[in-house]
C-alpha atoms as a PDB file:
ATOM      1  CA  UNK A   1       5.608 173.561  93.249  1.00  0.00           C
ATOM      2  CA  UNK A   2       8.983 172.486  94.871  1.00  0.00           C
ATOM      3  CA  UNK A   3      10.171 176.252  94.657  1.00  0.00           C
ATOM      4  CA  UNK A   4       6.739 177.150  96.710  1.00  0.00           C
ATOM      5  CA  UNK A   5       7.956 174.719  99.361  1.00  0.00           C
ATOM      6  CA  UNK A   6      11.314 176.076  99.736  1.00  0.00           C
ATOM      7  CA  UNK A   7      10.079 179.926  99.845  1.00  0.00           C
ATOM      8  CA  UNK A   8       7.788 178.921 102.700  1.00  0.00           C
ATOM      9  CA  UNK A   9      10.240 177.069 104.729  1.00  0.00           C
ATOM     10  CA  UNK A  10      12.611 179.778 104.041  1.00  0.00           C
ATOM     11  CA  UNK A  11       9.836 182.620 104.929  1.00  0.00           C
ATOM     12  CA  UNK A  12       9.086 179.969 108.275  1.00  0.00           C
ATOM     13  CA  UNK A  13      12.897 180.651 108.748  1.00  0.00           C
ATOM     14  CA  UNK A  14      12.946 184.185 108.300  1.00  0.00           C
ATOM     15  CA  UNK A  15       9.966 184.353 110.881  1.00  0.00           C
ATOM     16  CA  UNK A  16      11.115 182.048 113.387  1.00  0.00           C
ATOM     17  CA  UNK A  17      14.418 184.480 114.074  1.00  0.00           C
ATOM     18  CA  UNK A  18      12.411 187.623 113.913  1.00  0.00           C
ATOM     19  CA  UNK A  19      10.075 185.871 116.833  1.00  0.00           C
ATOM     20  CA  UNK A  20      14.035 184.746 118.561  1.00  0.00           C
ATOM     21  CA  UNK A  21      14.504 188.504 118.173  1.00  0.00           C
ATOM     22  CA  UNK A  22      11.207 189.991 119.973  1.00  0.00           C
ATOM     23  CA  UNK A  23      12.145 187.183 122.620  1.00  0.00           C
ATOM     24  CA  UNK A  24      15.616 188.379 123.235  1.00  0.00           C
ATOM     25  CA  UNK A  25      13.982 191.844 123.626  1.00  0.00           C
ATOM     26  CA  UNK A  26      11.513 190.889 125.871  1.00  0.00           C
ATOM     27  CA  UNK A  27      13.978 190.127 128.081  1.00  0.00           C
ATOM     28  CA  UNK A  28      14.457 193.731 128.990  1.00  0.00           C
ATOM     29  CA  UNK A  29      11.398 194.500 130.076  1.00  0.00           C
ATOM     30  CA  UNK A  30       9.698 193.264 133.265  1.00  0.00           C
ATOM     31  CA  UNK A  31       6.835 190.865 132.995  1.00  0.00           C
ATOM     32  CA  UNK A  32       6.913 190.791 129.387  1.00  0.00           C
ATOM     33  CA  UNK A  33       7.703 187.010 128.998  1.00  0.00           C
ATOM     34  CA  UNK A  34       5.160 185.916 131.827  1.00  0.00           C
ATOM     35  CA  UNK A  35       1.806 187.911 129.439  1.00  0.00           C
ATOM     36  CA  UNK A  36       0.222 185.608 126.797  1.00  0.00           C
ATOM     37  CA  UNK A  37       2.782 186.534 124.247  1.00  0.00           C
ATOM     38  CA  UNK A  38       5.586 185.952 125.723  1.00  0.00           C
ATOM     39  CA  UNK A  39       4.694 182.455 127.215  1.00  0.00           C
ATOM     40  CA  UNK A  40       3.860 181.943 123.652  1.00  0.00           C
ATOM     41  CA  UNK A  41       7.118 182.997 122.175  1.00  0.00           C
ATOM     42  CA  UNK A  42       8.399 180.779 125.207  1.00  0.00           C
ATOM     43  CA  UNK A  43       7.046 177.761 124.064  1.00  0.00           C
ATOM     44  CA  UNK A  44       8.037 178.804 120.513  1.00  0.00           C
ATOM     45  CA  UNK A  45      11.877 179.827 121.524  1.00  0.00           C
ATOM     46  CA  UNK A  46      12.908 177.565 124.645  1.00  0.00           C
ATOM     47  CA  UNK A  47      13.091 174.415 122.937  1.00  0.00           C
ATOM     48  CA  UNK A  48      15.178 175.358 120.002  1.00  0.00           C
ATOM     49  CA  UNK A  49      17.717 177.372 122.654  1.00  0.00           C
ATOM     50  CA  UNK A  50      17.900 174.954 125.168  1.00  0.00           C
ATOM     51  CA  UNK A  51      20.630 173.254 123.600  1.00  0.00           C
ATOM     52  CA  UNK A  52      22.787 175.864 122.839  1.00  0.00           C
ATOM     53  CA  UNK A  53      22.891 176.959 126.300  1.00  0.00           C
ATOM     54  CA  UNK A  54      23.568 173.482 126.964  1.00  0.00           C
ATOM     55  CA  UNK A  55      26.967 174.455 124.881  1.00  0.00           C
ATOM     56  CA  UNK A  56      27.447 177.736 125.316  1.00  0.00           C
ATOM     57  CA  UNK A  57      27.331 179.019 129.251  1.00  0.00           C
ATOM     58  CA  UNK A  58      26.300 182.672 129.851  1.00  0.00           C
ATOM     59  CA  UNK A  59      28.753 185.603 130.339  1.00  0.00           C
ATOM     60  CA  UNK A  60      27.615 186.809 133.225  1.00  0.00           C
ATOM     61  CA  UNK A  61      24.038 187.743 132.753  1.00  0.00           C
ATOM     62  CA  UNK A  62      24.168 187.780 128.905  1.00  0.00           C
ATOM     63  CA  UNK A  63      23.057 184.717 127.308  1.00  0.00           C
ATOM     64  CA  UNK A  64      24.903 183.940 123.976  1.00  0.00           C
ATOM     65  CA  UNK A  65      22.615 180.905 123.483  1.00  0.00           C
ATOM     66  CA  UNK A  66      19.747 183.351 121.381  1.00  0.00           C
ATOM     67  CA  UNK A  67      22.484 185.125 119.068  1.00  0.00           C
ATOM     68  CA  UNK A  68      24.120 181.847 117.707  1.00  0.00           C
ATOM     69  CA  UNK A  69      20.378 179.905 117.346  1.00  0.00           C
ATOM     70  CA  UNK A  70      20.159 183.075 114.972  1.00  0.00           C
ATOM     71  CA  UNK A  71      23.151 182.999 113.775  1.00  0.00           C
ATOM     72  CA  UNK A  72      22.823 178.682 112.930  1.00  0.00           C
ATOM     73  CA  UNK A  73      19.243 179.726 111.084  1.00  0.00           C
ATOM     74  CA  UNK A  74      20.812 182.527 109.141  1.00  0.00           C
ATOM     75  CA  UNK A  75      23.553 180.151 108.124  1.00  0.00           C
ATOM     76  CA  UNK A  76      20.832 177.343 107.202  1.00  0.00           C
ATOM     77  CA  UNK A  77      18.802 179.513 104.699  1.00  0.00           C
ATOM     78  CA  UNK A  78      21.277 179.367 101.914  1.00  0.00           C
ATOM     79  CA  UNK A  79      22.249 176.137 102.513  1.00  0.00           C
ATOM     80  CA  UNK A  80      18.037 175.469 101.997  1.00  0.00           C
ATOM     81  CA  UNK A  81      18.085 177.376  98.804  1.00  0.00           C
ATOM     82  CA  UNK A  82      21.764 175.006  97.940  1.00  0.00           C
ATOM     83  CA  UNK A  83      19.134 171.934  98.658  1.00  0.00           C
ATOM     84  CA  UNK A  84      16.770 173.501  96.278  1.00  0.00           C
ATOM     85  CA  UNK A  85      19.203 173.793  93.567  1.00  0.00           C
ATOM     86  CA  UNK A  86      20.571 170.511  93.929  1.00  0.00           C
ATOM     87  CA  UNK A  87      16.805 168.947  94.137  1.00  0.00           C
ATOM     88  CA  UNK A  88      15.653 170.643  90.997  1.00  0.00           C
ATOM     89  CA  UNK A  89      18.045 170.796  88.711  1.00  0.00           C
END
C-alpha cells in the first residue's frame, strides 16, 4: 500500500515537469498560453515558479525560473523514493 503511494506521488512528479515542459514551450508560440490549455497549465505552473523567479532574475528574455523548478523536482524524486526506504524498512 505505502509503495502505491509513493509511485503515484512520484508519477504526480513525473507529470507535473512534463506539464512545466509543454509550458516552457508554449512560450514560443503566440497565443498559446492565453487558449484554455494554456491558462490551465498557467494556473498549474505560475504558482510553483513564482518563487524562483523571485530568486533567480531573467537573462535577458530567457527565464531560468522553469529549468531549475525542473531541475528541484528531478532532484526531489529520489530523495521521495530515499523517504520510502527509510519509511518501510
Amino acid at each position: 500500500m505505502l509503495a502505491q503511494i509513493f509511485n503515484l506521488l512520484d508519477m504526480a512528479l513525473r507529470i507535473y515537469s512534463f506539464g512545466l515542459i509543454i509550458y516552457i514551450f508554449m512560450s514560443w508560440f503566440p497565443g498559446a498560453r492565453e487558449s484554455a490549455f494554456g491558462s490551465f497549465l498557467a494556473k498549474i505552473c505560475e504558482p510553483y515558479l513564482e518563487p524562483f523567479r523571485k530568486i533567480i532574475p531573467p537573462l535577458g528574455m530567457i527565464d531560468l525560473s522553469p529549468l531549475v523548478g525542473i531541475l528541484v523536482i528531478n532532484l526531489a524524486r529520489p530523495g521521495l523514493w530515499e523517504l520510502y526506504r527509510f519509511i518501510a524498512y
